[in-house]
PDB file of N, CA and C in Angstrom:
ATOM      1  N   UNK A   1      99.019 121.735 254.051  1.00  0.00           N
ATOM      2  CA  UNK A   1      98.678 120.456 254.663  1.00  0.00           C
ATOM      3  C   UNK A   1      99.928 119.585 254.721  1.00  0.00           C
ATOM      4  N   UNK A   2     100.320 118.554 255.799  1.00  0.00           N
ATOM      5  CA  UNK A   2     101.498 118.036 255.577  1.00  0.00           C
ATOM      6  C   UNK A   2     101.074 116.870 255.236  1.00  0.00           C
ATOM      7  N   UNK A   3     102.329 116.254 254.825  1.00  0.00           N
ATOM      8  CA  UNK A   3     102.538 115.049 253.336  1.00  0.00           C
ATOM      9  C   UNK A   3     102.992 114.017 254.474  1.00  0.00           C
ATOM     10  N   UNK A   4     103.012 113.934 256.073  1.00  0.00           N
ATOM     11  CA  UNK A   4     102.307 112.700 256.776  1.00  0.00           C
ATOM     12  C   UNK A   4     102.504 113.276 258.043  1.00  0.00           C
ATOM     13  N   UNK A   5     101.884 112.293 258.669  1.00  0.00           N
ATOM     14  CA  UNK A   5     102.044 112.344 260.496  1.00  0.00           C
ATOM     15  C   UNK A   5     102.463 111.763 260.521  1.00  0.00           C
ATOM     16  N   UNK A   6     103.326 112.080 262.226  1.00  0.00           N
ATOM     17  CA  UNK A   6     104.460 111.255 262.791  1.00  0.00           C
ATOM     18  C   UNK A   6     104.074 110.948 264.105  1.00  0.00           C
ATOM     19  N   UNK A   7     104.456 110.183 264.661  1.00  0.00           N
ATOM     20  CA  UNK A   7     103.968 109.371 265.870  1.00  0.00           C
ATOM     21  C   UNK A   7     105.091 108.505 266.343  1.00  0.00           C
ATOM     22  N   UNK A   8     105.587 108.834 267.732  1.00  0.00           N
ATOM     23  CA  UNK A   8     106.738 108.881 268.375  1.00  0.00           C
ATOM     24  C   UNK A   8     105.805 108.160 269.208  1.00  0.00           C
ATOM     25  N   UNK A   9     106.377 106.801 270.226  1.00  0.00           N
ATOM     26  CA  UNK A   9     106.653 106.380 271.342  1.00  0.00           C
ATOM     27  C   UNK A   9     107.182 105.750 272.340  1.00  0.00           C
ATOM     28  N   UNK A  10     107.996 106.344 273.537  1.00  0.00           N
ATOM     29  CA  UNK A  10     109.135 105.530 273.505  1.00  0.00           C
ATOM     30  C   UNK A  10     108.470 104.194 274.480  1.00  0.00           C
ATOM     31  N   UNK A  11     109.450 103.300 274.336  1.00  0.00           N
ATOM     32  CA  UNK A  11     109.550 102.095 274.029  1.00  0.00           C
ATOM     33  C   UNK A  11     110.034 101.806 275.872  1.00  0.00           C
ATOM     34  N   UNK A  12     110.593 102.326 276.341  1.00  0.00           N
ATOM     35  CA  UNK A  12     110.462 102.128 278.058  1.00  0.00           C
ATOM     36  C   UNK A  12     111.644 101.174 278.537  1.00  0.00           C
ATOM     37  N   UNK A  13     111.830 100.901 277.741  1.00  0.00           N
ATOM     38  CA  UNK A  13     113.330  99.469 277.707  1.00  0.00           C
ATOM     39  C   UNK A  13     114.400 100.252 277.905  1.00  0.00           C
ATOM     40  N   UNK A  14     115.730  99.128 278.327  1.00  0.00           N
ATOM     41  CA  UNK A  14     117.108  99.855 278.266  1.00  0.00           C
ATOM     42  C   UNK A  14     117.867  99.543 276.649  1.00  0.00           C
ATOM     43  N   UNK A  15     116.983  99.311 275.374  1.00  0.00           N
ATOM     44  CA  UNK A  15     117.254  99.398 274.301  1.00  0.00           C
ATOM     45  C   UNK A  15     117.593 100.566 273.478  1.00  0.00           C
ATOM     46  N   UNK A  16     118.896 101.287 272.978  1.00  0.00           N
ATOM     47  CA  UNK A  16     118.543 102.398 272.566  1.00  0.00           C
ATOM     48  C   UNK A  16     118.298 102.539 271.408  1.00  0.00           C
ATOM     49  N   UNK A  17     117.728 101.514 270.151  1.00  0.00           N
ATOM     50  CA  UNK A  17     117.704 101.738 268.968  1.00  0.00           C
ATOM     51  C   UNK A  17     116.379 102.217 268.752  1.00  0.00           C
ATOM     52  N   UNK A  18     116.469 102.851 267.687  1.00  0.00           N
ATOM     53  CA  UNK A  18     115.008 103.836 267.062  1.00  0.00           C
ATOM     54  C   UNK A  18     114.581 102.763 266.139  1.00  0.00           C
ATOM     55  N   UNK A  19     113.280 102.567 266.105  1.00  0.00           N
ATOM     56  CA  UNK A  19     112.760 101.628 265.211  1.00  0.00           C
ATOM     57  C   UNK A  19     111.738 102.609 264.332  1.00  0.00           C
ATOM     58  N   UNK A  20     111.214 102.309 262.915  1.00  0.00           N
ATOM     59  CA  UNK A  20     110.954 102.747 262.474  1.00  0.00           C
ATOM     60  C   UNK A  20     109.516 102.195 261.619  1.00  0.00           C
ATOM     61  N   UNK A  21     108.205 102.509 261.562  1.00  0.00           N
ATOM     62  CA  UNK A  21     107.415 101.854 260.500  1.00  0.00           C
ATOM     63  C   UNK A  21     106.835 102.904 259.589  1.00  0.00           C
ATOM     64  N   UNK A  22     106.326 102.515 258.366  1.00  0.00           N
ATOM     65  CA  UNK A  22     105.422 103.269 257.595  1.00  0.00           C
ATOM     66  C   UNK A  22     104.721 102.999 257.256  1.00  0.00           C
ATOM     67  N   UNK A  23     103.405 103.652 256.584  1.00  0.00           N
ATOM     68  CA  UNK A  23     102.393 103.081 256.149  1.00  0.00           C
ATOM     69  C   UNK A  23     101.479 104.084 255.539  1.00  0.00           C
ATOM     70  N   UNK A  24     101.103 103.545 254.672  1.00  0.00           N
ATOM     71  CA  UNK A  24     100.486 104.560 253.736  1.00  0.00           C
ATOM     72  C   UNK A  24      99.123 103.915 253.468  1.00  0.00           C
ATOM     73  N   UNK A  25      97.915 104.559 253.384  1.00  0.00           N
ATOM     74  CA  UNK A  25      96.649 104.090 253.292  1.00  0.00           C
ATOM     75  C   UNK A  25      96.376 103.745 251.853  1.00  0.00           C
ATOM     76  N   UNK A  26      95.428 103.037 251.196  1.00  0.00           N
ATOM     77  CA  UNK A  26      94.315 103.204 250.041  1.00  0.00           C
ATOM     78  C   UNK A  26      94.237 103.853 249.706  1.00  0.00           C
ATOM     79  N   UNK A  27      93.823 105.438 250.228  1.00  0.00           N
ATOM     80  CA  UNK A  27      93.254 106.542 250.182  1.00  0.00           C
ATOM     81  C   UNK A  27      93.929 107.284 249.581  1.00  0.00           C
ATOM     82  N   UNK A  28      95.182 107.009 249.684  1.00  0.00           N
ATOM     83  CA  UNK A  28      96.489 107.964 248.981  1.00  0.00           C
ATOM     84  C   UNK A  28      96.556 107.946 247.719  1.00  0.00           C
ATOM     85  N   UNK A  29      96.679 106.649 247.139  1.00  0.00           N
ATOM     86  CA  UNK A  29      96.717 106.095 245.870  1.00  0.00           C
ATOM     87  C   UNK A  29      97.128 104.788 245.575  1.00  0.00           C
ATOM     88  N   UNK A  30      97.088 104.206 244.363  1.00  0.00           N
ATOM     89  CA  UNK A  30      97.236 102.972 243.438  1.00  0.00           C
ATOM     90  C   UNK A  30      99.026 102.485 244.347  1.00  0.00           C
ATOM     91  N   UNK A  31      98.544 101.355 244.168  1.00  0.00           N
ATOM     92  CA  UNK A  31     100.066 100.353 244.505  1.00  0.00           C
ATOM     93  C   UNK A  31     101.262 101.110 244.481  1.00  0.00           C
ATOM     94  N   UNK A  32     101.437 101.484 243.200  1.00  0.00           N
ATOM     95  CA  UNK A  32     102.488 102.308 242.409  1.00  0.00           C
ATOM     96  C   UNK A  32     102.451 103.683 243.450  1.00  0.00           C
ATOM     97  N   UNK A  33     101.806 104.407 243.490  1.00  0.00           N
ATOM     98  CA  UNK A  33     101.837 105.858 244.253  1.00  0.00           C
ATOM     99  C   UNK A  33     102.304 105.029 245.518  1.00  0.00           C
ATOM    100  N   UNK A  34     101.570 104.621 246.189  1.00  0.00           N
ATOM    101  CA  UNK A  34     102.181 104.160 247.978  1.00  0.00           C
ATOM    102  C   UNK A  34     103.610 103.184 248.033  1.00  0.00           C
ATOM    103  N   UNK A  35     103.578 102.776 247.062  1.00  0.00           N
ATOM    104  CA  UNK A  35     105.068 102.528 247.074  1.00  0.00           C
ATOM    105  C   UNK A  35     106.329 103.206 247.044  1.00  0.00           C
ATOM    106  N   UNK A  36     106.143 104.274 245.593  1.00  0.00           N
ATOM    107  CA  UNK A  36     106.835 105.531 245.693  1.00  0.00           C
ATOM    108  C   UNK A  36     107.525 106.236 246.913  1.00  0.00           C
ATOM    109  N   UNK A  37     105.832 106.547 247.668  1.00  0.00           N
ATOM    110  CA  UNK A  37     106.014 107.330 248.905  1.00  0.00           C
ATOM    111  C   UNK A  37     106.343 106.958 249.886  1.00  0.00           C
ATOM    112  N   UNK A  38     106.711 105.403 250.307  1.00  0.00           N
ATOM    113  CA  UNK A  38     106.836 104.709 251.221  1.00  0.00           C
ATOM    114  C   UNK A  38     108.413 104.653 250.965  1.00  0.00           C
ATOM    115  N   UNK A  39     108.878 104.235 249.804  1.00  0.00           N
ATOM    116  CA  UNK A  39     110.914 104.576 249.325  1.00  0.00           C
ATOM    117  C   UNK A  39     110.980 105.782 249.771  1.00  0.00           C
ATOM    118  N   UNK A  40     110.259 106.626 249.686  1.00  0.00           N
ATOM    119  CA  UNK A  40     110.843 108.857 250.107  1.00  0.00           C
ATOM    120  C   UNK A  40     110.800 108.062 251.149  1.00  0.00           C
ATOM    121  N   UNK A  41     110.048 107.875 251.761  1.00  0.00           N
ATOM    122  CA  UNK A  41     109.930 107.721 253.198  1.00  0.00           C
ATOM    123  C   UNK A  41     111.183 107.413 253.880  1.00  0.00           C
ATOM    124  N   UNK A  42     111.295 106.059 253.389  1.00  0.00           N
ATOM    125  CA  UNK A  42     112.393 105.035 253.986  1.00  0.00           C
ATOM    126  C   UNK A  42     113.580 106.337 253.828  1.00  0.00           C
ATOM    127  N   UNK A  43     114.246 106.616 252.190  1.00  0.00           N
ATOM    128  CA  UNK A  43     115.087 107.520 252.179  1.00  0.00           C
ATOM    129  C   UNK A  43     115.286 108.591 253.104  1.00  0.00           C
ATOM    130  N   UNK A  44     113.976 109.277 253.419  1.00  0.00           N
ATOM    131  CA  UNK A  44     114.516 110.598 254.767  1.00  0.00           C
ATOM    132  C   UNK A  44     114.623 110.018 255.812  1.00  0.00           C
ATOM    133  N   UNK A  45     114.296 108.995 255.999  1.00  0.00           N
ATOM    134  CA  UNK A  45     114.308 108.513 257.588  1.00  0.00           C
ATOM    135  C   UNK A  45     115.978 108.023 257.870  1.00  0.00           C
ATOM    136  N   UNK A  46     116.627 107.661 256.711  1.00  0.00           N
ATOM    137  CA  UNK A  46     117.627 107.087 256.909  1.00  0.00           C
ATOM    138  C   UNK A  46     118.596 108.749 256.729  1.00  0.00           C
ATOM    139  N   UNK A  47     118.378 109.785 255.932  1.00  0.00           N
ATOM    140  CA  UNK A  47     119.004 110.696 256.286  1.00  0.00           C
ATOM    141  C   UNK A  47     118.662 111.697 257.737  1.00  0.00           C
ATOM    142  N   UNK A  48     117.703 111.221 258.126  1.00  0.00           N
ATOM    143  CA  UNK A  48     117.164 112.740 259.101  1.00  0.00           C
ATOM    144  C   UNK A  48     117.153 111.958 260.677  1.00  0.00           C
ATOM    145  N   UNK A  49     116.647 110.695 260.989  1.00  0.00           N
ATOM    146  CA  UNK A  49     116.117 110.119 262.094  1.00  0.00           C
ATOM    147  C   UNK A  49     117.874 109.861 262.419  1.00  0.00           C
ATOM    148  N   UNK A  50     118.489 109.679 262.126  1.00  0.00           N
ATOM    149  CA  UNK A  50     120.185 109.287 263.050  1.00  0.00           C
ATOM    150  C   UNK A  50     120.514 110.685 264.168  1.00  0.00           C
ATOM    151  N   UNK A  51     120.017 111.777 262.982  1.00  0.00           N
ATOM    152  CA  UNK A  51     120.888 113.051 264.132  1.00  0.00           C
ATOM    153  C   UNK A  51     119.634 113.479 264.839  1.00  0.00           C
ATOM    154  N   UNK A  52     118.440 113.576 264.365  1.00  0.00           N
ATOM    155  CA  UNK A  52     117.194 113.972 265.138  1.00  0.00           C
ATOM    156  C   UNK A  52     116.534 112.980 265.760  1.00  0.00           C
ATOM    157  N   UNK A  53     116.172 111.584 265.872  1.00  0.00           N
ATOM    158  CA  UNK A  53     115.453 110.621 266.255  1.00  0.00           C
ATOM    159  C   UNK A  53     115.458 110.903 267.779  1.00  0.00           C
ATOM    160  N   UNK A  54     114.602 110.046 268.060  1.00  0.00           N
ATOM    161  CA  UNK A  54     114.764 109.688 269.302  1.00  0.00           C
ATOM    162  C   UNK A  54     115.063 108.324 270.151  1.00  0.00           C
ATOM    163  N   UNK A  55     116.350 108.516 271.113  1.00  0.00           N
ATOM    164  CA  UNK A  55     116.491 106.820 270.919  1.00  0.00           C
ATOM    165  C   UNK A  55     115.726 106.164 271.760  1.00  0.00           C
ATOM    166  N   UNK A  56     115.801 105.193 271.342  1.00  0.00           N
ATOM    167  CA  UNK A  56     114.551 103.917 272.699  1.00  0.00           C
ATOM    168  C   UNK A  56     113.134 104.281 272.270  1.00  0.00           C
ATOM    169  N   UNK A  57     113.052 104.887 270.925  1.00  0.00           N
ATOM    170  CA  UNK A  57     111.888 104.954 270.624  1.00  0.00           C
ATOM    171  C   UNK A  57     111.087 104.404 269.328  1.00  0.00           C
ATOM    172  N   UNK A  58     109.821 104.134 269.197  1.00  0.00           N
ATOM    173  CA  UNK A  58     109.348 103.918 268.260  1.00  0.00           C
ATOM    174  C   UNK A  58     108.406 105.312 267.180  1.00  0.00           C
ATOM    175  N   UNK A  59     109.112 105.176 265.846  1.00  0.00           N
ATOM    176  CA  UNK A  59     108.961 106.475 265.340  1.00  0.00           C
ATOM    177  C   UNK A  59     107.825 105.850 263.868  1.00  0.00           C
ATOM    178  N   UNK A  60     106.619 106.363 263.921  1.00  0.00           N
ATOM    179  CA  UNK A  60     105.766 105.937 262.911  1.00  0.00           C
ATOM    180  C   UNK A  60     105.654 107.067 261.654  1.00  0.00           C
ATOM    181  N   UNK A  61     105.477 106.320 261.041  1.00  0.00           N
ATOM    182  CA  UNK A  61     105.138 107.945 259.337  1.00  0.00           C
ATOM    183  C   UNK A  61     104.182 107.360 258.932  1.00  0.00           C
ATOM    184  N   UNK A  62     103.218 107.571 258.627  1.00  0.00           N
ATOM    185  CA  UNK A  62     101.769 107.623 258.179  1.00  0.00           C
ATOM    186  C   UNK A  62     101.517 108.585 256.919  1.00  0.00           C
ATOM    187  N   UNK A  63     101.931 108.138 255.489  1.00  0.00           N
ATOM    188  CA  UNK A  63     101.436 108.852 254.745  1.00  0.00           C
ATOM    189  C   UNK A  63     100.310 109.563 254.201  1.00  0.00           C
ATOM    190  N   UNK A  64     100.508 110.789 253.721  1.00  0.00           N
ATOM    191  CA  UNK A  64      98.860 111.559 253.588  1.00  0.00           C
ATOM    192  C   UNK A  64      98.800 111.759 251.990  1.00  0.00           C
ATOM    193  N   UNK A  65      97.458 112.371 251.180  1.00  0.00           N
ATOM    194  CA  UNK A  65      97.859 113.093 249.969  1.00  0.00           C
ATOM    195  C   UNK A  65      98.919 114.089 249.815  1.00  0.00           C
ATOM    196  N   UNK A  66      99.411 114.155 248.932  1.00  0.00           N
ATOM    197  CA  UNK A  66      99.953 115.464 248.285  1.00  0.00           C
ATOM    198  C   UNK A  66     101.528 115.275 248.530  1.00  0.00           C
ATOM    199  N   UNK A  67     101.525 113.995 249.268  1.00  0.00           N
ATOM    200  CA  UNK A  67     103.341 114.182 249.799  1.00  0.00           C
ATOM    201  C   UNK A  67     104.237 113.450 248.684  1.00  0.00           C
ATOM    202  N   UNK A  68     103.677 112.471 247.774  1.00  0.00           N
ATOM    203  CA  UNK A  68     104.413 112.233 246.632  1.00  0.00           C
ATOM    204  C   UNK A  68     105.004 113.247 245.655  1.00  0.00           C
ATOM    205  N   UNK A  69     104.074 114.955 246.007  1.00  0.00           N
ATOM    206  CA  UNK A  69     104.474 115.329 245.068  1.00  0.00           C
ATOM    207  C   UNK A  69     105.446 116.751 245.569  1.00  0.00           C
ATOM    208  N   UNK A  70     105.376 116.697 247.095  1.00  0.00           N
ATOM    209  CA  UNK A  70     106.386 117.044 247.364  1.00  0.00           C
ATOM    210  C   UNK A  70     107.890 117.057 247.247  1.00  0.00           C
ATOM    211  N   UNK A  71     108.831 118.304 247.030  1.00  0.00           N
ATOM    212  CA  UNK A  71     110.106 117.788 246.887  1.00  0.00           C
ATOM    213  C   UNK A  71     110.782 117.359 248.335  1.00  0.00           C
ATOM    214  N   UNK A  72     112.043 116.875 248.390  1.00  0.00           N
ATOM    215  CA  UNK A  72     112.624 116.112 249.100  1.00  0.00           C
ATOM    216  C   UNK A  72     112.745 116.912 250.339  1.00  0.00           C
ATOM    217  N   UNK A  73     113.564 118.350 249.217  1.00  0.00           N
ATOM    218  CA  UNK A  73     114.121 118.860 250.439  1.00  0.00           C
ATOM    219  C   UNK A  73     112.619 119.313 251.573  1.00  0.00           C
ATOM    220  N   UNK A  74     111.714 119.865 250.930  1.00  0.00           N
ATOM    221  CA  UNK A  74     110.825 119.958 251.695  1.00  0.00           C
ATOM    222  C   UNK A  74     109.909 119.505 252.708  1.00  0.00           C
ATOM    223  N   UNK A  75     110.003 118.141 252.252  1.00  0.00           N
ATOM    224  CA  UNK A  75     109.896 116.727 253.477  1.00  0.00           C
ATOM    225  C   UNK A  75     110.503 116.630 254.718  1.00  0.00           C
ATOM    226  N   UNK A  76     112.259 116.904 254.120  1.00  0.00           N
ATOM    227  CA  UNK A  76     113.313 116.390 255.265  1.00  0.00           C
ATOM    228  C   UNK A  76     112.777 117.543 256.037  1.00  0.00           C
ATOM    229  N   UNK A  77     112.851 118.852 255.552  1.00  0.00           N
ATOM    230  CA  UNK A  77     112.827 120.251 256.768  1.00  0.00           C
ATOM    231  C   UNK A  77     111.518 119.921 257.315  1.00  0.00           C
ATOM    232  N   UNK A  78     110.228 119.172 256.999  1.00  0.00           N
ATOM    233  CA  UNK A  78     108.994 118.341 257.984  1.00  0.00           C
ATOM    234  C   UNK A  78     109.016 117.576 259.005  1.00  0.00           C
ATOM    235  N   UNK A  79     109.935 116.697 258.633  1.00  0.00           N
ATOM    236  CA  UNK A  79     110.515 115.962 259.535  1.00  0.00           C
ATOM    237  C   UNK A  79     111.026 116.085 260.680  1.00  0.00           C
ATOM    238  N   UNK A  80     112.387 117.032 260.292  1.00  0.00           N
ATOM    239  CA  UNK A  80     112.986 117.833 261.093  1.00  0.00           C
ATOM    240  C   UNK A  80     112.232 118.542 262.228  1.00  0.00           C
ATOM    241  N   UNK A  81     111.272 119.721 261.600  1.00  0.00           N
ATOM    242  CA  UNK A  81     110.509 120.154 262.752  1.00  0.00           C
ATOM    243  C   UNK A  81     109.931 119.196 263.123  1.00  0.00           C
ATOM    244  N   UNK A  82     108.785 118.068 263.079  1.00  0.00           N
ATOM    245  CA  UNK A  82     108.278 117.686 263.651  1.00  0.00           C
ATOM    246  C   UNK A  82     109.135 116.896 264.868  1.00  0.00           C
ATOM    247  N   UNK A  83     110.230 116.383 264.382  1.00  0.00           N
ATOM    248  CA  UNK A  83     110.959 115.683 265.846  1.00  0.00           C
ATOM    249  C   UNK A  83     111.266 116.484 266.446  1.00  0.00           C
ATOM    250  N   UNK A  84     111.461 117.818 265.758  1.00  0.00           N
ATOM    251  CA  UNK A  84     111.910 118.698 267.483  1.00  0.00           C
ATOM    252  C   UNK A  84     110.852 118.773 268.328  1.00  0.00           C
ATOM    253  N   UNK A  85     109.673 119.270 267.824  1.00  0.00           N
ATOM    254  CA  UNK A  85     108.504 119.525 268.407  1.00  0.00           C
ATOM    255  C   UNK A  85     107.899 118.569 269.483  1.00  0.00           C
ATOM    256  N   UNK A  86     108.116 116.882 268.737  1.00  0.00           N
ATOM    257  CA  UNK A  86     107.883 116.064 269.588  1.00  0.00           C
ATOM    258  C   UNK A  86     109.145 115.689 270.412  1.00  0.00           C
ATOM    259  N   UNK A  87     109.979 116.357 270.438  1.00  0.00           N
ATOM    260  CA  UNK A  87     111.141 116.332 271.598  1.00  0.00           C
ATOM    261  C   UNK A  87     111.015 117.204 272.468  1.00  0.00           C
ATOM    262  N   UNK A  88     110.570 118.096 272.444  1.00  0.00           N
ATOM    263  CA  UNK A  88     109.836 119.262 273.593  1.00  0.00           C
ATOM    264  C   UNK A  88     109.052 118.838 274.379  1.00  0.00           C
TER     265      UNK A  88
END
């Protein structure tokens, strides 16, 4: 199961910066847990979204269970595929 969805849309402007939000539900866990996962978050986005992003676009992460307890590297290579996929 993956540890979030991503949701790409571009933005239609002659702006080329990638903007970025997150958000993690209730459902996930206590203050403390969605906070956690919301810093991973921020952290891969700032390593992975520069060379993979897409520009002029708006790029969402939506946290799920189980992704706090994922390791890092295993996130970033999620990521990764998923922007290619939604670059196709």
């Amino acid at each position: 199961m993956p540890s979030f969805v991503l949701l790409v849309r571009a933005r239609g402007d002659a702006d080329p910066a990638m903007r970025i939000g997150i958000t993690v539900s209730k459902k996930v866990g206590n203050a403390v847990v969605r906070n956690r996962m919301k810093r991973r978050f921020r952290a891969l986005v700032r390593e992975v979204l520069p060379e993979a992003g897409i520009p002029g676009a708006d790029h969402v992460l939506i946290g799920r269970n189980g992704g706090i307890e994922r390791p890092f590297d295993d996130l970033k290579a999620e990521l990764a595929k998923a922007l290619v996929k939604v670059k196709r």
